[in-house]
N, C-alpha and C. Protein backbone atom coordinates (compact mmCIF):
# COMPACT_ATOMS: atom_id res chain seq x y z
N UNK A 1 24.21 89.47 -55.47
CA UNK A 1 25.57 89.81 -55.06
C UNK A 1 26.53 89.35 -56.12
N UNK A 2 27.41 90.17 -56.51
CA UNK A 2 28.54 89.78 -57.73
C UNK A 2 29.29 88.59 -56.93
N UNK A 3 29.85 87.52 -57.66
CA UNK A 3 31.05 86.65 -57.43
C UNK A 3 32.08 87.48 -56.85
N UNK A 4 32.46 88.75 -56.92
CA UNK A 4 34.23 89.31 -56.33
C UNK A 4 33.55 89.50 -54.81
N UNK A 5 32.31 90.82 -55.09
CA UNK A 5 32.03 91.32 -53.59
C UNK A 5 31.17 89.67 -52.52
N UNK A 6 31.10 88.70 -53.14
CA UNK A 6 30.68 87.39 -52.28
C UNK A 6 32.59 86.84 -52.17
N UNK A 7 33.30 87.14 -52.79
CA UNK A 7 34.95 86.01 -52.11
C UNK A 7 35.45 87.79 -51.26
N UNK A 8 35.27 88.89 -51.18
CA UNK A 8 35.52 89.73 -50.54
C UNK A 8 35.08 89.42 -49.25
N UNK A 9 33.54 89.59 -48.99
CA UNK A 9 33.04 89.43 -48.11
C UNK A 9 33.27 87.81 -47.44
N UNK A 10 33.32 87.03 -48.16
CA UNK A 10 33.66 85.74 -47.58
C UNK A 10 34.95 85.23 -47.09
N UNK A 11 36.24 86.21 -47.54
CA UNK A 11 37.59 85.79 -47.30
C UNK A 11 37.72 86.55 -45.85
N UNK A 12 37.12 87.65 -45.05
CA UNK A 12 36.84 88.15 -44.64
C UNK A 12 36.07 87.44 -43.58
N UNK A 13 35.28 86.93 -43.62
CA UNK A 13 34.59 86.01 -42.55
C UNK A 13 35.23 84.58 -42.40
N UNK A 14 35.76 84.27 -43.63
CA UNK A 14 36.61 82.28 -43.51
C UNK A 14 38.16 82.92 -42.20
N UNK A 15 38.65 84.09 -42.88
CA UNK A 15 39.76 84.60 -42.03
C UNK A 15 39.84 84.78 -40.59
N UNK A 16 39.08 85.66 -40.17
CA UNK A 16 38.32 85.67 -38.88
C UNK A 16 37.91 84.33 -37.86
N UNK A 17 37.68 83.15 -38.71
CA UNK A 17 36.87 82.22 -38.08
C UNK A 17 38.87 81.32 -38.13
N UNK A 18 39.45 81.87 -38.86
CA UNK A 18 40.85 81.07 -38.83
C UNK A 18 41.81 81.61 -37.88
N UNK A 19 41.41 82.60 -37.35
CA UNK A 19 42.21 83.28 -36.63
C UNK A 19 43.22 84.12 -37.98
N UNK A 20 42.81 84.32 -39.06
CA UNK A 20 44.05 84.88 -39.69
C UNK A 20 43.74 86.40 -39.72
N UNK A 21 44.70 87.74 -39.57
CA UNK A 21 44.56 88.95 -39.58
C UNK A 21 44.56 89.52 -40.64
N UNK A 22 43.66 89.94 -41.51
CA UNK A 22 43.57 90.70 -42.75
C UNK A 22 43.46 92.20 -42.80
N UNK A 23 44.33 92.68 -43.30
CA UNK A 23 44.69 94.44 -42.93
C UNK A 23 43.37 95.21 -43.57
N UNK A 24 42.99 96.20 -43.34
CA UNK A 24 42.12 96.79 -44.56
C UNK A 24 42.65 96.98 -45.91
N UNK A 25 43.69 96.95 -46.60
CA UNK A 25 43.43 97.14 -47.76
C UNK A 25 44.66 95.96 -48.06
N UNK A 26 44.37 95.50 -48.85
CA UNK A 26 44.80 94.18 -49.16
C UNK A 26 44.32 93.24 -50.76
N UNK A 27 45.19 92.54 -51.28
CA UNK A 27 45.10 91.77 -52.46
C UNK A 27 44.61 90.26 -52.20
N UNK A 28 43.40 90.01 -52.99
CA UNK A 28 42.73 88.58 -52.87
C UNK A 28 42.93 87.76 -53.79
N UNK A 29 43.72 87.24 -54.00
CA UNK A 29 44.35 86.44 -55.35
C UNK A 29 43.76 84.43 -55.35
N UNK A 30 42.30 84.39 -55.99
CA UNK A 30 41.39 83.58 -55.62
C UNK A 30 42.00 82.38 -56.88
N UNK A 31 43.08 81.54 -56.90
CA UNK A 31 43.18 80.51 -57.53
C UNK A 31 42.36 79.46 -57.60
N UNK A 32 41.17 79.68 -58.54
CA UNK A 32 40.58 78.15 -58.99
C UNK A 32 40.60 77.63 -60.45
N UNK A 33 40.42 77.80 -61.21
CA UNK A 33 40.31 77.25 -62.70
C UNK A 33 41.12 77.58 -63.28
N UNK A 34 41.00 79.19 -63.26
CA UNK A 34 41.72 79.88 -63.58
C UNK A 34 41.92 80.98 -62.31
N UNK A 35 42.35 82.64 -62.55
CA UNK A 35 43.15 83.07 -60.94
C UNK A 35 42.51 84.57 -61.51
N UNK A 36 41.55 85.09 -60.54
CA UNK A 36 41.14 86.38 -60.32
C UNK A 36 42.03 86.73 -59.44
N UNK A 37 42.24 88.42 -59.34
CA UNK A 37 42.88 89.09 -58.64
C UNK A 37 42.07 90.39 -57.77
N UNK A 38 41.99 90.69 -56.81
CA UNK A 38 40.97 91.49 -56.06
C UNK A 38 41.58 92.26 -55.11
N UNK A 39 41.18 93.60 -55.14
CA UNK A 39 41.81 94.76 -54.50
C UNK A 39 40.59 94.59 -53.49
N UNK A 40 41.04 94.19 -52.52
CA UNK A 40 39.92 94.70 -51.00
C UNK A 40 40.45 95.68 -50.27
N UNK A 41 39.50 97.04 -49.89
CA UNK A 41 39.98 98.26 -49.48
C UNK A 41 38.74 98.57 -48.47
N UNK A 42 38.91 98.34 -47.30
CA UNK A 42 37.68 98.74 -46.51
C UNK A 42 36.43 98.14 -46.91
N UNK A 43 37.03 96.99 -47.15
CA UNK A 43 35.28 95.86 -47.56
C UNK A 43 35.05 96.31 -48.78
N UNK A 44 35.36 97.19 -49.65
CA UNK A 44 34.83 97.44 -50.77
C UNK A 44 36.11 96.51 -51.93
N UNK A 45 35.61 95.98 -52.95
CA UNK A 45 35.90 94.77 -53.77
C UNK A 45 35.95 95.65 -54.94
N UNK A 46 37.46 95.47 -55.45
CA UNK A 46 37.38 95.95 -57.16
C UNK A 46 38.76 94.15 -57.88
N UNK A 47 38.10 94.02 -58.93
CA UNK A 47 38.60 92.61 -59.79
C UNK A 47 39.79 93.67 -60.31
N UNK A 48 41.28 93.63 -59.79
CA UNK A 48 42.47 94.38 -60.49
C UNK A 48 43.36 93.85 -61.97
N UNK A 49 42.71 92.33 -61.82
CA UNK A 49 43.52 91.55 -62.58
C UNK A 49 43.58 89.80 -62.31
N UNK A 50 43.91 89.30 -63.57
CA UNK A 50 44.28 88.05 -63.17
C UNK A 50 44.78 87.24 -64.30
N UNK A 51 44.91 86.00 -64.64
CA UNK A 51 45.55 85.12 -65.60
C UNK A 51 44.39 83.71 -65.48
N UNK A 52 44.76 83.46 -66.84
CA UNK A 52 44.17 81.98 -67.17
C UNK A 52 44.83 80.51 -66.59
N UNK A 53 46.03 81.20 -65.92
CA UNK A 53 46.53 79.88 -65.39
C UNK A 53 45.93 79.75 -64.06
N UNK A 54 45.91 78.24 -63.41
CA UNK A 54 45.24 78.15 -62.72
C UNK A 54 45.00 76.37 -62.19
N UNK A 55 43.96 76.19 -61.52
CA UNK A 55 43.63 74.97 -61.37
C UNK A 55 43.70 74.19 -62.82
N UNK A 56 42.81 74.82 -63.43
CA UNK A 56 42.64 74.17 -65.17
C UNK A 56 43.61 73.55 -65.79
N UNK A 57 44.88 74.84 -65.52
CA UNK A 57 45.78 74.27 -66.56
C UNK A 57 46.99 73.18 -65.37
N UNK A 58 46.78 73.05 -64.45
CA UNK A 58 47.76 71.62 -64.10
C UNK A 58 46.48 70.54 -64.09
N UNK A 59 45.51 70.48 -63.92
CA UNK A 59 44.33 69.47 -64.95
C UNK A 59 44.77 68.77 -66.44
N UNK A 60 44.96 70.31 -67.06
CA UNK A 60 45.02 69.69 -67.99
C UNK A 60 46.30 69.17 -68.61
N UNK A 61 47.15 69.57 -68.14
CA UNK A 61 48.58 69.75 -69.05
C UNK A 61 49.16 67.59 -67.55
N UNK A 62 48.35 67.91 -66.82
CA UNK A 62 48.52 67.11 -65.77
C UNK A 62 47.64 65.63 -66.64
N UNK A 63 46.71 65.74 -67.46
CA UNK A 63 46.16 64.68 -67.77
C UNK A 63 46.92 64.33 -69.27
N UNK A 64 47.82 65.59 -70.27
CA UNK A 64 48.21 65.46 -71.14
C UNK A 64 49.65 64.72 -70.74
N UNK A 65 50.40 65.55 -69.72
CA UNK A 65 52.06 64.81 -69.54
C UNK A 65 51.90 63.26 -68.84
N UNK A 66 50.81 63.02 -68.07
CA UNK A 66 51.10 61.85 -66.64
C UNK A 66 49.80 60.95 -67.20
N UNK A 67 48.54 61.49 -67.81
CA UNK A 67 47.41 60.90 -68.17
C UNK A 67 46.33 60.30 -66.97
N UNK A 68 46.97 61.47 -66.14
CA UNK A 68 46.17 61.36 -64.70
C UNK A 68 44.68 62.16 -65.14
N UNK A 69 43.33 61.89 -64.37
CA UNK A 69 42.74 62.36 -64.61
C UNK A 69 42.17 63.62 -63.71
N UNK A 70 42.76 63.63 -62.44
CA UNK A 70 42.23 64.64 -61.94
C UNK A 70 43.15 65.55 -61.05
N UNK A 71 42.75 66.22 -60.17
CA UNK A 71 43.55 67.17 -60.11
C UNK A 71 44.36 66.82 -58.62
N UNK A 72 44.19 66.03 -57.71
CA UNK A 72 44.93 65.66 -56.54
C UNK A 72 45.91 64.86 -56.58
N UNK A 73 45.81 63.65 -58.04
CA UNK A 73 47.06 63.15 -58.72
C UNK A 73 48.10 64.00 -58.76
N UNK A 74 47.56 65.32 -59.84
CA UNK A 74 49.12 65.96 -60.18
C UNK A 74 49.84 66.73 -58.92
N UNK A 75 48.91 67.02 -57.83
CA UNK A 75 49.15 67.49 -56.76
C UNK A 75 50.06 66.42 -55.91
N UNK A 76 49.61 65.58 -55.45
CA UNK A 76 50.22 64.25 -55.26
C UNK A 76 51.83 63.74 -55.38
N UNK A 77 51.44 64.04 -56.98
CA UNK A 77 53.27 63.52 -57.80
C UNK A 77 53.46 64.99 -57.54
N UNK A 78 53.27 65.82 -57.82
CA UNK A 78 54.73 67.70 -57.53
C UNK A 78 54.80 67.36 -55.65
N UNK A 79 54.08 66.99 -54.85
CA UNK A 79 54.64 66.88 -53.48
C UNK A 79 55.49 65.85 -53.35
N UNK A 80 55.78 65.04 -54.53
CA UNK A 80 57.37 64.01 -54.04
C UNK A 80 58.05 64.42 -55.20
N UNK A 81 58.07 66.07 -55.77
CA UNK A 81 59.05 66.04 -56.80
C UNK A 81 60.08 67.25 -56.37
N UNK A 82 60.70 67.34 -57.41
CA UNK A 82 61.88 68.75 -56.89
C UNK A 82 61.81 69.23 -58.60
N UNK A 83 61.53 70.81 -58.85
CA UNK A 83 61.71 70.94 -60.49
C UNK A 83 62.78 71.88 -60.86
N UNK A 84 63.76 71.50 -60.06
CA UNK A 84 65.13 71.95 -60.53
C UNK A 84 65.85 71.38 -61.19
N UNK A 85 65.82 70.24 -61.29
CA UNK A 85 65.56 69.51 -62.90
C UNK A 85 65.21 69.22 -63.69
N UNK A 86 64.64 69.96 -64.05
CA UNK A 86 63.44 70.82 -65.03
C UNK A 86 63.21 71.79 -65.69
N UNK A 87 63.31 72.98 -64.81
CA UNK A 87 63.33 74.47 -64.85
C UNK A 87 65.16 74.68 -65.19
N UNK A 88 65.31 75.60 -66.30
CA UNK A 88 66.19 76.26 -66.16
C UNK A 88 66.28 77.20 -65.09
N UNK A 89 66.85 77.52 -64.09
CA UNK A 89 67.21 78.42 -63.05
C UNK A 89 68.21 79.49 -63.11
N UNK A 90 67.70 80.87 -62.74
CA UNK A 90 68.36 81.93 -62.44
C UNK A 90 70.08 81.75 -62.59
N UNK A 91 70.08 80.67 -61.23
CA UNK A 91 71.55 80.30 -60.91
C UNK A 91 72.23 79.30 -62.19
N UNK A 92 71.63 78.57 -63.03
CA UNK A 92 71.97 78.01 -64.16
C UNK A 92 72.61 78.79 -65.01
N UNK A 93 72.21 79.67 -65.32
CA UNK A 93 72.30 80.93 -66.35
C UNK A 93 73.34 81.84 -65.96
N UNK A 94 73.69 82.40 -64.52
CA UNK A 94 74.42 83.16 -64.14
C UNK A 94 74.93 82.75 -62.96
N UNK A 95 76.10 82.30 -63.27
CA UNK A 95 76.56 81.48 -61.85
C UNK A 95 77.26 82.24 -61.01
N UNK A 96 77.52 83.50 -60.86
CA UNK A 96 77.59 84.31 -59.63
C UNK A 96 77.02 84.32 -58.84
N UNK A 97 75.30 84.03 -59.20
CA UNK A 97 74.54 84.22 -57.98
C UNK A 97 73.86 82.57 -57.52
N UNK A 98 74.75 81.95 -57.72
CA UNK A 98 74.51 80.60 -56.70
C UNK A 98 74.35 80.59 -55.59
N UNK A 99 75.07 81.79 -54.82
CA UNK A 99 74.55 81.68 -53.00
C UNK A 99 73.28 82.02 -52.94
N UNK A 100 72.74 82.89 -53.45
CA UNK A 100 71.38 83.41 -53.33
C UNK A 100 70.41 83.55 -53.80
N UNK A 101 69.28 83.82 -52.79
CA UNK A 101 68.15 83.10 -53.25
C UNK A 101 67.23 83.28 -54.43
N UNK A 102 68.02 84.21 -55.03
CA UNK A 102 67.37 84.64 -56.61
C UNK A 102 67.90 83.74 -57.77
N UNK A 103 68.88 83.08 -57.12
CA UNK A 103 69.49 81.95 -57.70
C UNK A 103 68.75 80.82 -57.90
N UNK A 104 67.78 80.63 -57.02
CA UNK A 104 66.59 79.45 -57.34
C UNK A 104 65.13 79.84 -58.09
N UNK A 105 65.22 81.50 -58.33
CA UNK A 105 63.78 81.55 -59.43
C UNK A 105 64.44 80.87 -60.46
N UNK A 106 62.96 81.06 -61.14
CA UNK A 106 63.11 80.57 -62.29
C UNK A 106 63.60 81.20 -63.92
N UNK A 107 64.25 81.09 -65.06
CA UNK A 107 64.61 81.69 -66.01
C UNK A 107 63.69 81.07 -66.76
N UNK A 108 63.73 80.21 -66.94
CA UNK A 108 62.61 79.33 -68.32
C UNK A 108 61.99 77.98 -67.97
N UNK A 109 60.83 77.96 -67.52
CA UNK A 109 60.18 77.13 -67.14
C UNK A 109 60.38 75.61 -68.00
N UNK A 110 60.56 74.27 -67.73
CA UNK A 110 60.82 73.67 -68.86
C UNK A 110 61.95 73.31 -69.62
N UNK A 111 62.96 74.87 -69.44
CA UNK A 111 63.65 74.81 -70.08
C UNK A 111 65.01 73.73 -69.82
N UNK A 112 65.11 73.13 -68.85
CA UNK A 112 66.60 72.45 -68.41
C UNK A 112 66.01 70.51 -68.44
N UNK A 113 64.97 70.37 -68.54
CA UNK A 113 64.56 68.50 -68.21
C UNK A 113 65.88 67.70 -68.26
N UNK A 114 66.64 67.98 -67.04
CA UNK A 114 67.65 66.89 -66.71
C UNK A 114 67.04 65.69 -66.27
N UNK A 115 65.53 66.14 -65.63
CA UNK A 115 64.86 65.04 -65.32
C UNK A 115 63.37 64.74 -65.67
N UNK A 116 63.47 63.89 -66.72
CA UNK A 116 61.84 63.67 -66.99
C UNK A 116 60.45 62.80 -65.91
N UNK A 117 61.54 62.68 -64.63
CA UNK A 117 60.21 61.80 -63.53
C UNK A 117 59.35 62.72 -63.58
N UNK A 118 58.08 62.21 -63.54
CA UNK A 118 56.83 62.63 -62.99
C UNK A 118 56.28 63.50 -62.43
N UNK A 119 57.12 62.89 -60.56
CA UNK A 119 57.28 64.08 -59.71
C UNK A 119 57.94 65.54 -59.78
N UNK A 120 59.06 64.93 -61.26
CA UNK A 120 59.63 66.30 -60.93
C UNK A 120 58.74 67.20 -61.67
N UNK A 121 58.48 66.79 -63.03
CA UNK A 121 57.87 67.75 -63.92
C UNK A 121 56.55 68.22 -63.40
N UNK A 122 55.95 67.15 -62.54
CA UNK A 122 54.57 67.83 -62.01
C UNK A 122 54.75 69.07 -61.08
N UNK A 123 55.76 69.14 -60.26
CA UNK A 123 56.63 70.02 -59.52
C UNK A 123 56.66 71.21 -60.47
N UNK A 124 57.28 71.00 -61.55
CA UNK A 124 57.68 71.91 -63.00
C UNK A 124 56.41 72.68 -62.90
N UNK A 125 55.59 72.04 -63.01
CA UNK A 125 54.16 72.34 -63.14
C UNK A 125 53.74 73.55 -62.53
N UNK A 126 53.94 72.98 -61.41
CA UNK A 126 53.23 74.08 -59.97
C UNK A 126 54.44 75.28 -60.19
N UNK A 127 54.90 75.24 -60.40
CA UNK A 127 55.80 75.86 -60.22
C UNK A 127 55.81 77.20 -61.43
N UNK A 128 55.59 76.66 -62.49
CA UNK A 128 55.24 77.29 -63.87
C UNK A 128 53.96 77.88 -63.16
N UNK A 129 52.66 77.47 -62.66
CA UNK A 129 51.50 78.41 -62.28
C UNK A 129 51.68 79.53 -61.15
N UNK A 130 52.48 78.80 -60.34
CA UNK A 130 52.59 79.67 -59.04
C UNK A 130 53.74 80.54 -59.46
N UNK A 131 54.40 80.58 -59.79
CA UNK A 131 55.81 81.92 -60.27
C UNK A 131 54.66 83.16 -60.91
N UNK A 132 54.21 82.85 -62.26
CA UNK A 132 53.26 83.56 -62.83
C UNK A 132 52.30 83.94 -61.93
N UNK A 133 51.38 83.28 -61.35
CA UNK A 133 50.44 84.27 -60.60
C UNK A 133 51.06 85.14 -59.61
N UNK A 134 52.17 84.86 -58.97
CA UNK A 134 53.08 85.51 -57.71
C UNK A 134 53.26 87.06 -58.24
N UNK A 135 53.89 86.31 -59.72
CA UNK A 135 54.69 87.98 -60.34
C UNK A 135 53.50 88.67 -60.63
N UNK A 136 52.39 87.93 -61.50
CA UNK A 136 51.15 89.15 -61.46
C UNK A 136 50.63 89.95 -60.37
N UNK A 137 50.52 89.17 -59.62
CA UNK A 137 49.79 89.60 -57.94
C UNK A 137 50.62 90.75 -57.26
N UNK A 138 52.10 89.99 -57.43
CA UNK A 138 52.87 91.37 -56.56
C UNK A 138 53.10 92.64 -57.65
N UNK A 139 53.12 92.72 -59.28
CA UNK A 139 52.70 93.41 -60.19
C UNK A 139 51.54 94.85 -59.37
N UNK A 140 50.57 94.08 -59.22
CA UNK A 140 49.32 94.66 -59.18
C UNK A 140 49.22 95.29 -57.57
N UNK A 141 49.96 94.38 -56.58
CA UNK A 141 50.17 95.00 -55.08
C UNK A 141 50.82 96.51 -55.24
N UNK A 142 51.81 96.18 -56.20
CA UNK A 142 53.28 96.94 -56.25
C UNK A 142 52.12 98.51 -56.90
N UNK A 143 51.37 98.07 -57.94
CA UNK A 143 50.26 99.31 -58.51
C UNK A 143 49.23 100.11 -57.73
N UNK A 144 48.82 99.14 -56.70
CA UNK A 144 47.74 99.55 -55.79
C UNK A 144 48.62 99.96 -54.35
N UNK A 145 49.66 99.85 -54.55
CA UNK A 145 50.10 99.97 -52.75
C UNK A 145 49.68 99.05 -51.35
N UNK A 146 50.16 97.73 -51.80
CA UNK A 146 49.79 97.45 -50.59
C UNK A 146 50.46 96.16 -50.88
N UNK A 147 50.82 95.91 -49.19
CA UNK A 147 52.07 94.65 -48.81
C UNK A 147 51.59 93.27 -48.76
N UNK A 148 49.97 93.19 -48.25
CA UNK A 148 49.83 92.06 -47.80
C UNK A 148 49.08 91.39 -49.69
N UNK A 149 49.13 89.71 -49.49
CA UNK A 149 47.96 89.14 -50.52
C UNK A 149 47.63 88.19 -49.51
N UNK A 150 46.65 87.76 -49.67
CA UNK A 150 45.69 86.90 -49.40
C UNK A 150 45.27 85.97 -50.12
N UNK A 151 45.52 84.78 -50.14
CA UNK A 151 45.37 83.39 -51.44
C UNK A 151 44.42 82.32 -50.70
N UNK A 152 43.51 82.62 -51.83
CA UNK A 152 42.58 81.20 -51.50
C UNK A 152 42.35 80.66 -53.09
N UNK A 153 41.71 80.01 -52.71
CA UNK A 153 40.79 79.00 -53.63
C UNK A 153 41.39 77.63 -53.63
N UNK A 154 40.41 76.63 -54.37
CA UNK A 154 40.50 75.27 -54.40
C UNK A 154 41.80 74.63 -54.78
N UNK A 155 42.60 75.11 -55.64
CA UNK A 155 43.79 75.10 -56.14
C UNK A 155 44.56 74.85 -55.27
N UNK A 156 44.59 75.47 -54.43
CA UNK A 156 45.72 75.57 -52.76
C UNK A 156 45.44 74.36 -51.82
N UNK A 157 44.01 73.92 -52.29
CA UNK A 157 43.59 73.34 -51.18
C UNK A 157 44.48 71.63 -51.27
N UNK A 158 44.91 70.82 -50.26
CA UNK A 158 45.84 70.05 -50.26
C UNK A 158 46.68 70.09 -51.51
N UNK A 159 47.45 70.87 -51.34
CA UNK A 159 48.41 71.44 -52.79
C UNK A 159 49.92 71.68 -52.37
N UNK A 160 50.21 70.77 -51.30
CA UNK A 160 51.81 71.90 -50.40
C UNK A 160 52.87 72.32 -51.62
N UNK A 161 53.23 71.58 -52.48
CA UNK A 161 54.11 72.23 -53.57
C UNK A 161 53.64 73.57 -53.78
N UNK A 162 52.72 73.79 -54.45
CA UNK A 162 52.12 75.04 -55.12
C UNK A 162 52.25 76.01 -54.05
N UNK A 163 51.44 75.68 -52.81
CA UNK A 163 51.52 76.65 -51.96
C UNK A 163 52.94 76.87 -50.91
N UNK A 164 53.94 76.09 -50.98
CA UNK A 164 55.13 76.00 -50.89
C UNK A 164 55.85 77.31 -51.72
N UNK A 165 55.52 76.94 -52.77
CA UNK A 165 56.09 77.95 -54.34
C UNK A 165 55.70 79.27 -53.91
N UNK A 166 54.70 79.33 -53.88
CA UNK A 166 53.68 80.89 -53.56
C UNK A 166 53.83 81.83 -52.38
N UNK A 167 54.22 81.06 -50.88
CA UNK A 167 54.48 81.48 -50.05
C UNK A 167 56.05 82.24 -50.34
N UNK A 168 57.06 81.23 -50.89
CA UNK A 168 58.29 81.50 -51.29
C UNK A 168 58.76 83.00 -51.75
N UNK A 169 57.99 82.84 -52.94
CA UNK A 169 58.44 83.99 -54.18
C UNK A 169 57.61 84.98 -53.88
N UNK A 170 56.20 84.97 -53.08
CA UNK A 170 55.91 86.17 -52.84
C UNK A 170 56.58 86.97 -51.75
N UNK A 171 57.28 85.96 -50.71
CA UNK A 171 58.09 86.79 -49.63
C UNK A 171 59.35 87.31 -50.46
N UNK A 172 60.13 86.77 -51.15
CA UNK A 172 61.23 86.85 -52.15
C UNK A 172 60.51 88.55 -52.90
N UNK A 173 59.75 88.77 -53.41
CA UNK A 173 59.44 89.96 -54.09
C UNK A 173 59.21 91.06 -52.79
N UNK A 174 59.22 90.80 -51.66
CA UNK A 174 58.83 91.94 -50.61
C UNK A 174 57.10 91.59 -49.98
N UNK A 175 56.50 90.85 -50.61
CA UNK A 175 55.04 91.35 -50.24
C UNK A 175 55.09 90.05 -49.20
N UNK A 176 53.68 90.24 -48.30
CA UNK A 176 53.54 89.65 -47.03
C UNK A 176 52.48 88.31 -47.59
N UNK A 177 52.13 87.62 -47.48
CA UNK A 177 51.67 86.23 -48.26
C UNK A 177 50.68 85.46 -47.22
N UNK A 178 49.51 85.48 -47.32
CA UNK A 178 48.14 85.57 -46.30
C UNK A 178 47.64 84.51 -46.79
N UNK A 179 47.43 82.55 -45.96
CA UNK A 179 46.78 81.94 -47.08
C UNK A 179 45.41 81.65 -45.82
N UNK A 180 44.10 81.53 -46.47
CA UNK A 180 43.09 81.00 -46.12
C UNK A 180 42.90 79.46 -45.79
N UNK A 181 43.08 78.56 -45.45
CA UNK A 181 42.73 76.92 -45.59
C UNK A 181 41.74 76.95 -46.21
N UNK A 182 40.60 77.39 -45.57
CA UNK A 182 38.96 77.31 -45.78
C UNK A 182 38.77 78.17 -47.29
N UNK A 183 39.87 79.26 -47.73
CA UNK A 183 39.45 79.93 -48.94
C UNK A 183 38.73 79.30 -50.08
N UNK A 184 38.95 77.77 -50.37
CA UNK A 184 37.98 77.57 -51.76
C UNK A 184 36.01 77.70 -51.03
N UNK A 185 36.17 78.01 -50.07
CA UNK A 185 34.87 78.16 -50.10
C UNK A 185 33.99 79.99 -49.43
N UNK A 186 35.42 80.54 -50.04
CA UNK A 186 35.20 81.97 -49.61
C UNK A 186 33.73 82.28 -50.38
N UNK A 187 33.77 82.26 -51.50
CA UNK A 187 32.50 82.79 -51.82
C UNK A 187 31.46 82.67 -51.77
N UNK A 188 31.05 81.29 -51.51
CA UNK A 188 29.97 80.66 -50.92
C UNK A 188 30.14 80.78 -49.70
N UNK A 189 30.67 81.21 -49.09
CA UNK A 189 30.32 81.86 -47.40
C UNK A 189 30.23 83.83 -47.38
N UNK A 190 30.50 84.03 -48.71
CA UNK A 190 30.02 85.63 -48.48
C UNK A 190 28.63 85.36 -48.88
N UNK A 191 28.32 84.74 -50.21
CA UNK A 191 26.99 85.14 -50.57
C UNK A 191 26.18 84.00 -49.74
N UNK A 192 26.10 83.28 -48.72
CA UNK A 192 25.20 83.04 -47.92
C UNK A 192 25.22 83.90 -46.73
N UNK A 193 26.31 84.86 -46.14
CA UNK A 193 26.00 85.36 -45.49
C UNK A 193 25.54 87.32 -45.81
N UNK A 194 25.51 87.14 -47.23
CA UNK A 194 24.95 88.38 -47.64
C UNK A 194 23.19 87.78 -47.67
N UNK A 195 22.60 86.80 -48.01
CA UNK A 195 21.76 85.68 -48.12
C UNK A 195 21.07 85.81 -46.84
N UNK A 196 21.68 85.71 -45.64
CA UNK A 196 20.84 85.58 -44.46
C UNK A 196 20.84 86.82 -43.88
């Protein structure tokens, strides 16, 4: 069984057992190392796209800025940070649109460090991965036709910043934002139950 059609078939059975409702045709946007992207259409699995950002890179950029070594640290410090002191923002740049909520994306990741704490930049962090995969994902929804995504993988898993971020900006772009709990272990529950 391929790795896509085992997190197809497995996001699909973790969902079900979560009570969560997955439409037939729908986007599987599997954040672990890095972030596959998956068109599920009537159980059938095609890989549409994805990016190198991912678990990996707040690992790593997380062991280069803080010299933490693993990955629930940097998770850890972005859940007591805020990276609007950090991020140049929409509303920074064009101050008309301070009431609204396009006023809090982001313009340049990085670009404003009013504040160099920890928390915030680790925040910076998540924030820099989750904007990017959001815009790819709803990119690729927006190509294939379809409202809902569906986010799993290990990445998410005790991650509330990130998945804070993700829930956000994908409702902000129009699309409907589907997360798994159980998803880092979608694929190892398709291909054991393709297995038995």
């Amino acid at each position: 069984m391929s790795e896509f059609d085992a997190w197809g078939r497995g996001a699909a059975l973790v969902a079900a057992a979560e009570g969560v409702v997955l439409p037939p045709d729908y986007l599987l946007v599997s954040l672990g190392t890095g972030t596959s992207i998956l068109h599920v259409r009537e159980g059938r699995v095609e890989r549409v796209g994805g990016t190198a950002l991912g678990g990996g890179t707040v690992v790593g950029l997380g062991r280069l800025l803080f010299g933490v070594e693993s990955f629930a640290e940097v998770a850890t410090l972005a859940a007591g940070g805020d990276r609007r002191g950090v991020d140049l923002l929409v509303g920074d740049v064009y101050r008309g649109t301070a009431s609204s909520i396009a006023s809090q994306l982001t313009a340049a990741s990085f670009a404003k460090l009013d504040s160099l704490a920890a928390p915030d930049v680790a925040h910076a962090l998540m924030g820099l991965v989750a904007e990017n995969v959001v815009l790819i994902a709803g990119a690729l929804a927006r190509g294939v036709g379809v409202e809902a995504i569906a986010y799993c993988g290990s990445t998410l898993t005790e991650n509330p910043a990130l998945r804070d971020i993700v829930g956000e900006i994908t409702t902000f772009f129009g699309n409907r934002p589907l997360f798994l709990a159980g998803g880092a272990y979608a694929g190892a529950v398709g291909a054991a139950a393709h297995a038995g």
